[in-house]
PDB file of N, CA and C in Angstrom:
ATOM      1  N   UNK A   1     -15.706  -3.594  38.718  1.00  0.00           N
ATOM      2  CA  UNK A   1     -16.822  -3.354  37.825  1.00  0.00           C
ATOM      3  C   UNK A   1     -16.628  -4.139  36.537  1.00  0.00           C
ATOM      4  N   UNK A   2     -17.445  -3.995  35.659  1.00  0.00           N
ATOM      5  CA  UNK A   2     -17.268  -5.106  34.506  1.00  0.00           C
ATOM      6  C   UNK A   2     -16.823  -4.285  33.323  1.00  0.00           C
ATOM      7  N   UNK A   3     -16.926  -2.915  33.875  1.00  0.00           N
ATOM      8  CA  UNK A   3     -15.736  -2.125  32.408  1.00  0.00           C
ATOM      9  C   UNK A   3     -14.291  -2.659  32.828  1.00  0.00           C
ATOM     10  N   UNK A   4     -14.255  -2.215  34.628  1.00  0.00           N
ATOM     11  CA  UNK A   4     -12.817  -3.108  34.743  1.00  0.00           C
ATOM     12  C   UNK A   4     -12.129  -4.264  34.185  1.00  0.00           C
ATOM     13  N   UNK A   5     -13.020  -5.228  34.442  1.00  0.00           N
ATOM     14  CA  UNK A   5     -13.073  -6.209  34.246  1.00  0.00           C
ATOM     15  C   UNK A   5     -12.768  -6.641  32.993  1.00  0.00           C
ATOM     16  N   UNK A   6     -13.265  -6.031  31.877  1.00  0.00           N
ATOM     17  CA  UNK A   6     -13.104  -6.186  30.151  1.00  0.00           C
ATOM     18  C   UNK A   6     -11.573  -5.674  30.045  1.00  0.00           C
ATOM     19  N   UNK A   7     -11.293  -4.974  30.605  1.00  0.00           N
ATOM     20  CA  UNK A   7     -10.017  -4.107  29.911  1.00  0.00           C
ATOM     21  C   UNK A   7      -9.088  -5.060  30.865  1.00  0.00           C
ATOM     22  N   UNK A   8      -9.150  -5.325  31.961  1.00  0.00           N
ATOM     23  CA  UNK A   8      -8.313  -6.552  32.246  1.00  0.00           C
ATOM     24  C   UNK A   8      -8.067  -7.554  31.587  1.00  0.00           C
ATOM     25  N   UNK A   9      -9.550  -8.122  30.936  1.00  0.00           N
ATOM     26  CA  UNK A   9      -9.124  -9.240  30.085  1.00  0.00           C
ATOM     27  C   UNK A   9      -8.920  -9.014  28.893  1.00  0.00           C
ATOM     28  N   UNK A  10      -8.675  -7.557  28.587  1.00  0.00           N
ATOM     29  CA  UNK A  10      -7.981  -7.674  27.561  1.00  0.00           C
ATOM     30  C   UNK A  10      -6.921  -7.423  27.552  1.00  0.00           C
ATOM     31  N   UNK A  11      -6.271  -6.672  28.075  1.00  0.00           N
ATOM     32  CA  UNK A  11      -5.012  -6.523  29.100  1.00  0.00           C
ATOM     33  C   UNK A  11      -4.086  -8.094  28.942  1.00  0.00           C
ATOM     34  N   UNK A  12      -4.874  -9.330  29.491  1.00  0.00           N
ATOM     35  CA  UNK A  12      -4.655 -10.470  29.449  1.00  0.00           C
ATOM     36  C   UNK A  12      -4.390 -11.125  28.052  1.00  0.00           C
ATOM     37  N   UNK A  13      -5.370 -10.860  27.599  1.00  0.00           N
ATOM     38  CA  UNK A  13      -5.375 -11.465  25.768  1.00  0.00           C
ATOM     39  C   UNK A  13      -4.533 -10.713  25.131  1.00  0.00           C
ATOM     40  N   UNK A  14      -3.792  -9.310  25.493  1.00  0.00           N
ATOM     41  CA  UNK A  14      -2.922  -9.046  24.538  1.00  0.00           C
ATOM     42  C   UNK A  14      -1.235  -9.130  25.486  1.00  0.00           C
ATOM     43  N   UNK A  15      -1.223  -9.466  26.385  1.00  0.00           N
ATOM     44  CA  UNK A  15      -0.019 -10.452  26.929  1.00  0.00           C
ATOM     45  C   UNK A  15       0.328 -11.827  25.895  1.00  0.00           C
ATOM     46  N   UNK A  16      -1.070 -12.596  26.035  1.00  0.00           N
ATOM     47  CA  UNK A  16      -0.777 -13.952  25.556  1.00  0.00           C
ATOM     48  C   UNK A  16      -0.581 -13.928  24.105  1.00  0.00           C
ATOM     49  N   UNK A  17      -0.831 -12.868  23.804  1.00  0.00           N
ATOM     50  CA  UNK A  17      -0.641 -12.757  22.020  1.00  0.00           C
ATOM     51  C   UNK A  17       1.011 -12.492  21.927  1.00  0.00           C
ATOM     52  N   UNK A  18       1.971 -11.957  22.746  1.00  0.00           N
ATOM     53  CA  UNK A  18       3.225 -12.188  22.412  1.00  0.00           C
ATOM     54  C   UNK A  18       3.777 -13.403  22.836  1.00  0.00           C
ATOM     55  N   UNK A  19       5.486 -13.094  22.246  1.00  0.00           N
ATOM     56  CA  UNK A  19       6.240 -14.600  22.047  1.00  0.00           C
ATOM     57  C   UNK A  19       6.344 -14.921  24.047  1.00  0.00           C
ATOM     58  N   UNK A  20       6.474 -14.286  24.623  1.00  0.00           N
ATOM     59  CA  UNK A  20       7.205 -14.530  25.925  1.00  0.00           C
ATOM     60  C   UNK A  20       6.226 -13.913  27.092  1.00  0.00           C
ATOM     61  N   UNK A  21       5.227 -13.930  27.226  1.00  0.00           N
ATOM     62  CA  UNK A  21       4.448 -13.360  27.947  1.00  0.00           C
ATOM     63  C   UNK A  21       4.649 -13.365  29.102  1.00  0.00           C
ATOM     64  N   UNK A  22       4.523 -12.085  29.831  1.00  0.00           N
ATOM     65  CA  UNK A  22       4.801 -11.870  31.382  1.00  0.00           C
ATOM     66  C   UNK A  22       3.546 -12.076  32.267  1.00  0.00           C
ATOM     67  N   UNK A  23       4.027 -13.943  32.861  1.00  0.00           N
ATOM     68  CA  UNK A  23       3.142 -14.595  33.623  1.00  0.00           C
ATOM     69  C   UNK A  23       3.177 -14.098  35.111  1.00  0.00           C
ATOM     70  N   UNK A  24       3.750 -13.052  35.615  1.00  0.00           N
ATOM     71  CA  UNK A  24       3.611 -12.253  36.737  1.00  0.00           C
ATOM     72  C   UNK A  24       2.628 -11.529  36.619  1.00  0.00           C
ATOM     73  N   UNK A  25       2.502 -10.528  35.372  1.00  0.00           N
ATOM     74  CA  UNK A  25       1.767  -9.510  35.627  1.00  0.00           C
ATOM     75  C   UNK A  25       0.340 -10.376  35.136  1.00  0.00           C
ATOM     76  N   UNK A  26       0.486 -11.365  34.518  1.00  0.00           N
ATOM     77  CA  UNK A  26      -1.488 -11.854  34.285  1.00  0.00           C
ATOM     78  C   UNK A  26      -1.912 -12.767  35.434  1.00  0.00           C
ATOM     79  N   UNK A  27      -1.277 -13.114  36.502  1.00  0.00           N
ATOM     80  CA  UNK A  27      -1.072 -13.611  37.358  1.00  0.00           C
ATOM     81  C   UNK A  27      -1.623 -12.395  38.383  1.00  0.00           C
ATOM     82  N   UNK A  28      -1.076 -11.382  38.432  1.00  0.00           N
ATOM     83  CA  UNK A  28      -1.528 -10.427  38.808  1.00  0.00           C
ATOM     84  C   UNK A  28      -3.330  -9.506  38.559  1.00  0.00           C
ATOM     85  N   UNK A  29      -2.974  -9.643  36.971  1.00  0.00           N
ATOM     86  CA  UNK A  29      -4.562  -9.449  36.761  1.00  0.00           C
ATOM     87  C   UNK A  29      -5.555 -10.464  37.513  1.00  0.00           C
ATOM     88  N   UNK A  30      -5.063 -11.824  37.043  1.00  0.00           N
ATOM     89  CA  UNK A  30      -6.175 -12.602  37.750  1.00  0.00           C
ATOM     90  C   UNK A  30      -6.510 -12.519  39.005  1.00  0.00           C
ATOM     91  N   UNK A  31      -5.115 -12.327  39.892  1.00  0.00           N
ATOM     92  CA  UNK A  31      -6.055 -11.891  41.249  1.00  0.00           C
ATOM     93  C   UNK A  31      -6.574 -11.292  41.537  1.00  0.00           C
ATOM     94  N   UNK A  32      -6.743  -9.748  40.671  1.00  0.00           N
ATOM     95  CA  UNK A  32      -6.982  -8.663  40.873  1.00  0.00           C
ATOM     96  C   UNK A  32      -8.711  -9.309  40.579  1.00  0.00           C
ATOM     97  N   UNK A  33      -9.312  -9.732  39.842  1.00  0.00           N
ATOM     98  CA  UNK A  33     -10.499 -10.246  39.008  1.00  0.00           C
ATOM     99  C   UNK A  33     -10.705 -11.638  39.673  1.00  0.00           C
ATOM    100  N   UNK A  34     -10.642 -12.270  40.897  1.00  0.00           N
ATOM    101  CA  UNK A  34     -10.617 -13.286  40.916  1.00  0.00           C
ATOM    102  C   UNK A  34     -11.944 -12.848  42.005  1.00  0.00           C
ATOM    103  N   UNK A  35     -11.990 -12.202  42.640  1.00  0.00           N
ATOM    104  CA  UNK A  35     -13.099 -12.029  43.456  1.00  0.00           C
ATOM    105  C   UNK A  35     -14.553 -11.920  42.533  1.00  0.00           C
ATOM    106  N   UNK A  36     -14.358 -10.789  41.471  1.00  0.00           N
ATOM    107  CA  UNK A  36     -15.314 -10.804  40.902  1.00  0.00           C
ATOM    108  C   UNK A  36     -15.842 -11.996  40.145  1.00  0.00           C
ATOM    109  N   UNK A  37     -15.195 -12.599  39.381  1.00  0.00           N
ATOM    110  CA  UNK A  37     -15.378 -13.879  39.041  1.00  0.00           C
ATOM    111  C   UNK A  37     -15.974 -15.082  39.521  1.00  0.00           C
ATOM    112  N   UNK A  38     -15.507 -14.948  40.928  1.00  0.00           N
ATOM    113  CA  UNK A  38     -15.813 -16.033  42.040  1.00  0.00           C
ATOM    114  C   UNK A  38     -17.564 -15.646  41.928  1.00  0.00           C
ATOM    115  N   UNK A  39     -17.629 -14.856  42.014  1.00  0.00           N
ATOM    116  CA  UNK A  39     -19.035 -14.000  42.722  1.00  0.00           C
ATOM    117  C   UNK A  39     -20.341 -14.315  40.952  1.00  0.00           C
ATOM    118  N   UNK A  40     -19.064 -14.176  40.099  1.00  0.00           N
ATOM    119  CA  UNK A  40     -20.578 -14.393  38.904  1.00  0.00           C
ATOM    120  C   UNK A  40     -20.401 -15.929  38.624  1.00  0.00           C
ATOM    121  N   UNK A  41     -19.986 -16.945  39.038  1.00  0.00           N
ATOM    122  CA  UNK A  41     -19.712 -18.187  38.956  1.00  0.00           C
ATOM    123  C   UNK A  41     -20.767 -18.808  40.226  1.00  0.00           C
ATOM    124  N   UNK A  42     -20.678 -18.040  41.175  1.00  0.00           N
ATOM    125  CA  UNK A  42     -21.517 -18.147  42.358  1.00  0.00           C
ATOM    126  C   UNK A  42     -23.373 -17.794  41.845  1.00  0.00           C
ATOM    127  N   UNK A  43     -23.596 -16.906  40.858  1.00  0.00           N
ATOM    128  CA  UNK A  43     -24.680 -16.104  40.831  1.00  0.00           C
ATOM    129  C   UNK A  43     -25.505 -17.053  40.242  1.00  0.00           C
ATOM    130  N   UNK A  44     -25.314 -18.175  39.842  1.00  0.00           N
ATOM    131  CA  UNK A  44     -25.956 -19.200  38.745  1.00  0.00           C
ATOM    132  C   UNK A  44     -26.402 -18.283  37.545  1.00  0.00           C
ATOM    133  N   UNK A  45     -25.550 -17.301  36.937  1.00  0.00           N
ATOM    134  CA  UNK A  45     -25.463 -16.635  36.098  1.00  0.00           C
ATOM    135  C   UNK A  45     -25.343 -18.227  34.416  1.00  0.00           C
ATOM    136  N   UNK A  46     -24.350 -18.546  34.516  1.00  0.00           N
ATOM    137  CA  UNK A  46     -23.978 -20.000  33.871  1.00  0.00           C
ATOM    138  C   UNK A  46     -24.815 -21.179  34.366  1.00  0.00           C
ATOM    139  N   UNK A  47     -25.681 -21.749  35.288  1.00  0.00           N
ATOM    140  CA  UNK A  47     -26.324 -22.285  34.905  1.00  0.00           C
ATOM    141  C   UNK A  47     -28.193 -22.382  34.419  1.00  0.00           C
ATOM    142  N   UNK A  48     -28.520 -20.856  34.441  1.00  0.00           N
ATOM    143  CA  UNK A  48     -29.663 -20.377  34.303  1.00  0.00           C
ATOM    144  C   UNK A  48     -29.305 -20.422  32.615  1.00  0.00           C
ATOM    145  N   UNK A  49     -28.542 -20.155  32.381  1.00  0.00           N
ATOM    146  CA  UNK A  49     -27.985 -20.043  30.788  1.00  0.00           C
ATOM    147  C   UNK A  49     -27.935 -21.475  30.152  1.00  0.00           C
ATOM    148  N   UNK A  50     -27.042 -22.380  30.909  1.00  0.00           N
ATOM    149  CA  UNK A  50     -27.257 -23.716  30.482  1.00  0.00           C
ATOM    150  C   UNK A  50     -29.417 -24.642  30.525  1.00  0.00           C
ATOM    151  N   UNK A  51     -29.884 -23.794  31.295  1.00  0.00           N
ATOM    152  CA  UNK A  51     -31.407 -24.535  31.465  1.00  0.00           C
ATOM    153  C   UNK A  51     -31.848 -23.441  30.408  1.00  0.00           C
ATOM    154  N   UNK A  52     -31.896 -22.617  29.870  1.00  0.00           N
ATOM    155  CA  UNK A  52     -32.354 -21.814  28.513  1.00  0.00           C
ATOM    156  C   UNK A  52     -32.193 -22.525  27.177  1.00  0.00           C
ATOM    157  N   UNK A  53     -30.694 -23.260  27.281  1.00  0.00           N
ATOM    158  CA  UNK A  53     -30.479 -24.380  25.930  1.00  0.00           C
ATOM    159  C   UNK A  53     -30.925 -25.437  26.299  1.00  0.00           C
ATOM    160  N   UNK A  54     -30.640 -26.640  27.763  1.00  0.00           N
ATOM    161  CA  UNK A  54     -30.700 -27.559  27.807  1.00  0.00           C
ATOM    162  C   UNK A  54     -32.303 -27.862  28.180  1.00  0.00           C
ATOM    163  N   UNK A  55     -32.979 -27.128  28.799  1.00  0.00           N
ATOM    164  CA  UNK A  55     -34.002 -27.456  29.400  1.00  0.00           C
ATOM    165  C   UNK A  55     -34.803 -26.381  29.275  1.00  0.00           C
ATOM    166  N   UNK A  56     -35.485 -25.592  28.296  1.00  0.00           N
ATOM    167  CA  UNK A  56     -36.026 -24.548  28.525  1.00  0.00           C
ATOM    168  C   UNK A  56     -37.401 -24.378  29.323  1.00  0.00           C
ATOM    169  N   UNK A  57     -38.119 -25.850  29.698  1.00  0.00           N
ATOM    170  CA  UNK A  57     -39.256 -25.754  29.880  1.00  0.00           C
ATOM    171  C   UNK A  57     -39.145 -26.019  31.413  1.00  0.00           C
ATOM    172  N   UNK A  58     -38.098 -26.472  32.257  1.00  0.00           N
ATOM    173  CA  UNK A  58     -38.027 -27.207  33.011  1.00  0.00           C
ATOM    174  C   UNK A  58     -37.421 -25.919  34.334  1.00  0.00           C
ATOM    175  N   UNK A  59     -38.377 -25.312  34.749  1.00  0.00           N
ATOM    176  CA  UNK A  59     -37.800 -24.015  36.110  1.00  0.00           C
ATOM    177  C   UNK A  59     -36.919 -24.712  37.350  1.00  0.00           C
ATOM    178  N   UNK A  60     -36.955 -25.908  37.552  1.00  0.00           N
ATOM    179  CA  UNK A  60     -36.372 -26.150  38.383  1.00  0.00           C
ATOM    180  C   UNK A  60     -34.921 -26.899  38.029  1.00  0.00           C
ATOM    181  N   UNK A  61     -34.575 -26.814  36.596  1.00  0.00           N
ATOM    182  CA  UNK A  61     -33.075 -27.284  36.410  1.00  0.00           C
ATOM    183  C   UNK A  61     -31.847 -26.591  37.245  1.00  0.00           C
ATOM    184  N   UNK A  62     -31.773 -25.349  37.415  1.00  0.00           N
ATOM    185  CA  UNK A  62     -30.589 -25.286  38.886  1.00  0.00           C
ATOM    186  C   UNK A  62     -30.298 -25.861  40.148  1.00  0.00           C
ATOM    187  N   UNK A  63     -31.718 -25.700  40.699  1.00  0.00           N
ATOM    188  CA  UNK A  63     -31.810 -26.766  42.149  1.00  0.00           C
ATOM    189  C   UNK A  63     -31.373 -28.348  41.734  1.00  0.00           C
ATOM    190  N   UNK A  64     -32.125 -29.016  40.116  1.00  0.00           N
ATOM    191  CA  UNK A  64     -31.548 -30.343  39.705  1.00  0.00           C
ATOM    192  C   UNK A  64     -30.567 -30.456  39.738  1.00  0.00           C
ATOM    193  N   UNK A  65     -29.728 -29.836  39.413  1.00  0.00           N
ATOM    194  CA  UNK A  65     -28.183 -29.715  38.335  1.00  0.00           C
ATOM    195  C   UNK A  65     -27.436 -29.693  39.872  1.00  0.00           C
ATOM    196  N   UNK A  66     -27.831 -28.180  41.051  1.00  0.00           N
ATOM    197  CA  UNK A  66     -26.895 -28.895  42.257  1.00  0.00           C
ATOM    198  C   UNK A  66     -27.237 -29.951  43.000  1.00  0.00           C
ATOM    199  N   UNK A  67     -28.440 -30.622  43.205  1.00  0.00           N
ATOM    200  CA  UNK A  67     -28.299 -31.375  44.243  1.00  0.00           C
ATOM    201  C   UNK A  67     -27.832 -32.994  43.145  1.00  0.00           C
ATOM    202  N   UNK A  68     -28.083 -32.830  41.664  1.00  0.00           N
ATOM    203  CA  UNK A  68     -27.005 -33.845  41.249  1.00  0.00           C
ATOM    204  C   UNK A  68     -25.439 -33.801  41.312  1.00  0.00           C
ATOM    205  N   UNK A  69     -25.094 -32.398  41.507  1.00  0.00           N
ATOM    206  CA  UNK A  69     -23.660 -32.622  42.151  1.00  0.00           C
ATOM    207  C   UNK A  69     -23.349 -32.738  43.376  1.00  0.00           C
ATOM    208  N   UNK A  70     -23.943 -32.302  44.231  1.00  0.00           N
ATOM    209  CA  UNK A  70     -24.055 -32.484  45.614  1.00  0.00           C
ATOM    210  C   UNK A  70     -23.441 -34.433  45.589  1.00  0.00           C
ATOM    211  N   UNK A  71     -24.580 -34.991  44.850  1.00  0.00           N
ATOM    212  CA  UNK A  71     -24.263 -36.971  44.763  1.00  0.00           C
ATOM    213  C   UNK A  71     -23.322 -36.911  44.267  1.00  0.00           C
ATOM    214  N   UNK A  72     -23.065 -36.757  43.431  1.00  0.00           N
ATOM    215  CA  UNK A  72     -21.503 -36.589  42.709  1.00  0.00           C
ATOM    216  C   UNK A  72     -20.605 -36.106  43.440  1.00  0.00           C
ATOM    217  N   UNK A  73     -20.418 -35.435  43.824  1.00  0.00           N
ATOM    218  CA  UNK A  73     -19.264 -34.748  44.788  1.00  0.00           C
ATOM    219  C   UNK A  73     -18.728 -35.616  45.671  1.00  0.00           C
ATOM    220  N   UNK A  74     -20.091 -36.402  46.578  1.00  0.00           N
ATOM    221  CA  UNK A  74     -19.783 -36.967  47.677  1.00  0.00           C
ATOM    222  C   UNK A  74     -19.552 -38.365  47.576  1.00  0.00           C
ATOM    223  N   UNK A  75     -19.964 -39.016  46.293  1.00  0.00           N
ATOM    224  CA  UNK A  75     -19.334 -40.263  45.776  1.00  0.00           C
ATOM    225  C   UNK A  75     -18.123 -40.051  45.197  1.00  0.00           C
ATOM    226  N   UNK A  76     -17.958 -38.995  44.716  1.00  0.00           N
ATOM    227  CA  UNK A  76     -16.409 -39.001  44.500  1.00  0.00           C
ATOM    228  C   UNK A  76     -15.322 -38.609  45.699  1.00  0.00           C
ATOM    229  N   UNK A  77     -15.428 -38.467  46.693  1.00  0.00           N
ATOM    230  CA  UNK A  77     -15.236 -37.741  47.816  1.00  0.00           C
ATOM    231  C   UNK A  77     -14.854 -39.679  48.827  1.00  0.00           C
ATOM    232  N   UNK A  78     -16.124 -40.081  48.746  1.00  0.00           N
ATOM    233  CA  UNK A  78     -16.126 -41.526  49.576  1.00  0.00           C
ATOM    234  C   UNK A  78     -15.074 -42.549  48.460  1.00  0.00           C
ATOM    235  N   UNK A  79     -15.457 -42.425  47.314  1.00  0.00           N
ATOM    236  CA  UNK A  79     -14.202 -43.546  46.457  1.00  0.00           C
ATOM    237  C   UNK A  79     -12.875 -42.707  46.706  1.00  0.00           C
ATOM    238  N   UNK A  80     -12.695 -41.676  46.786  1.00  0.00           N
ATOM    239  CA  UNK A  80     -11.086 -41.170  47.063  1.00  0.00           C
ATOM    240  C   UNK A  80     -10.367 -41.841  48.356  1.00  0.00           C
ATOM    241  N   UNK A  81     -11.653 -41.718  49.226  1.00  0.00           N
ATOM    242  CA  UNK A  81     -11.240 -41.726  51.070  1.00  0.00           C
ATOM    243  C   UNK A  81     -10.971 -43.322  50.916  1.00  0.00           C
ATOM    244  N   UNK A  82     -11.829 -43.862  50.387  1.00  0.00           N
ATOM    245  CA  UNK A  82     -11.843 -45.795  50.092  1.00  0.00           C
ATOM    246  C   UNK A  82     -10.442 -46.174  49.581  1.00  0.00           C
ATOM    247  N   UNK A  83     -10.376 -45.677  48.260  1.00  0.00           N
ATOM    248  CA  UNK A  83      -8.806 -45.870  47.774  1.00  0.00           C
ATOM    249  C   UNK A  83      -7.803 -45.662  48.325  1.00  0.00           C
ATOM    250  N   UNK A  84      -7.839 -44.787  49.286  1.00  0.00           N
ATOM    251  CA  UNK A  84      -6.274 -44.206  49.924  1.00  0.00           C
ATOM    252  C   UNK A  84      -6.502 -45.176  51.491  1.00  0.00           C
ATOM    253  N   UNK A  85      -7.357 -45.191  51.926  1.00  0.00           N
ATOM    254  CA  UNK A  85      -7.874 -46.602  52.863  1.00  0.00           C
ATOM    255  C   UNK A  85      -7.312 -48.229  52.588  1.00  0.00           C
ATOM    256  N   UNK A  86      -7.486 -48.386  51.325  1.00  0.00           N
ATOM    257  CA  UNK A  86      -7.678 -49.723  51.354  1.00  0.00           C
ATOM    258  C   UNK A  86      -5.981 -49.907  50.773  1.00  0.00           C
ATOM    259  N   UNK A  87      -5.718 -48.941  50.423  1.00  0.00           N
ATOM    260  CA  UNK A  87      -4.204 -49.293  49.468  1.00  0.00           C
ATOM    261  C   UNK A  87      -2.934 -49.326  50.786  1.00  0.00           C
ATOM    262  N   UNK A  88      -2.283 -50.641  50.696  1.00  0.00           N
ATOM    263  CA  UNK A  88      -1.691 -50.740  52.238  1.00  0.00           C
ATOM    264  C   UNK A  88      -0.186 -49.952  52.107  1.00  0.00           C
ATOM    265  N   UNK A  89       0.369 -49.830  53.081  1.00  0.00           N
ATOM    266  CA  UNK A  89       1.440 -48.374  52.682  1.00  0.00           C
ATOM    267  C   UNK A  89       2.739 -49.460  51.729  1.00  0.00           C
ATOM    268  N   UNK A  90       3.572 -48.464  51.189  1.00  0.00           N
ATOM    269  CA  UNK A  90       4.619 -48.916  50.032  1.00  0.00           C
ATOM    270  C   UNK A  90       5.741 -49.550  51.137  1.00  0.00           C
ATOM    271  N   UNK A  91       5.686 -49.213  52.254  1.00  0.00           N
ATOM    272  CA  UNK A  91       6.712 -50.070  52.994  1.00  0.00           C
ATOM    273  C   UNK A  91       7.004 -51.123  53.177  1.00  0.00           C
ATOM    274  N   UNK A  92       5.562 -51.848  53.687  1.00  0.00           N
ATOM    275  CA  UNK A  92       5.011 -53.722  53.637  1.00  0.00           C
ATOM    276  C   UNK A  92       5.476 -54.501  52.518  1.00  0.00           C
ATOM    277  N   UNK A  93       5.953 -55.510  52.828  1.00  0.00           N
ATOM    278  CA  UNK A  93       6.066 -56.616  51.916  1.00  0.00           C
ATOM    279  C   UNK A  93       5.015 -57.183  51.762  1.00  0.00           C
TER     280      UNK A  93
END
């Protein structure tokens, strides 16, 4: 739930406020919160928010915003596969 959720992260923020913080147990929180997270990152919660500042007039900036990463993704995806392709192995003279 998102009362959970607050007191976890604060839980978290007052770990990192000491000298030596115990990266097990926030390590722990995060997994504990990692589902939920996943799920409001998923909700286009953040980018309905970004088309309110960036684009307020414009209803279809989410569908824009993924299918411009969608191109992005997959050009970065084909120059990775290209580079590791074309580069001949460290053994060859």
């Amino acid at each position: 739930s998102q009362k959970t959720q607050a007191r976890h992260d604060k839980t978290i923020q007052q770990l990192f406020k000491t000298k030596k913080p115990n990266k097990a147990a926030v390590t722990q929180l995060m997994d504990l919160e990692f589902q939920s997270r996943r799920l409001f990152i998923d909700s286009d919660a953040v980018l309905d928010e970004l088309r309110r500042i960036i684009q307020p007039s414009n209803s279809r900036y989410i569908s824009e915003m993924k299918e411009r990463w969608e191109n992005f993704y997959s050009k970065v995806q084909f120059y990775g596969v290209m580079k590791k392709a074309m580069k001949p192995p460290n053994t060859l003279d």
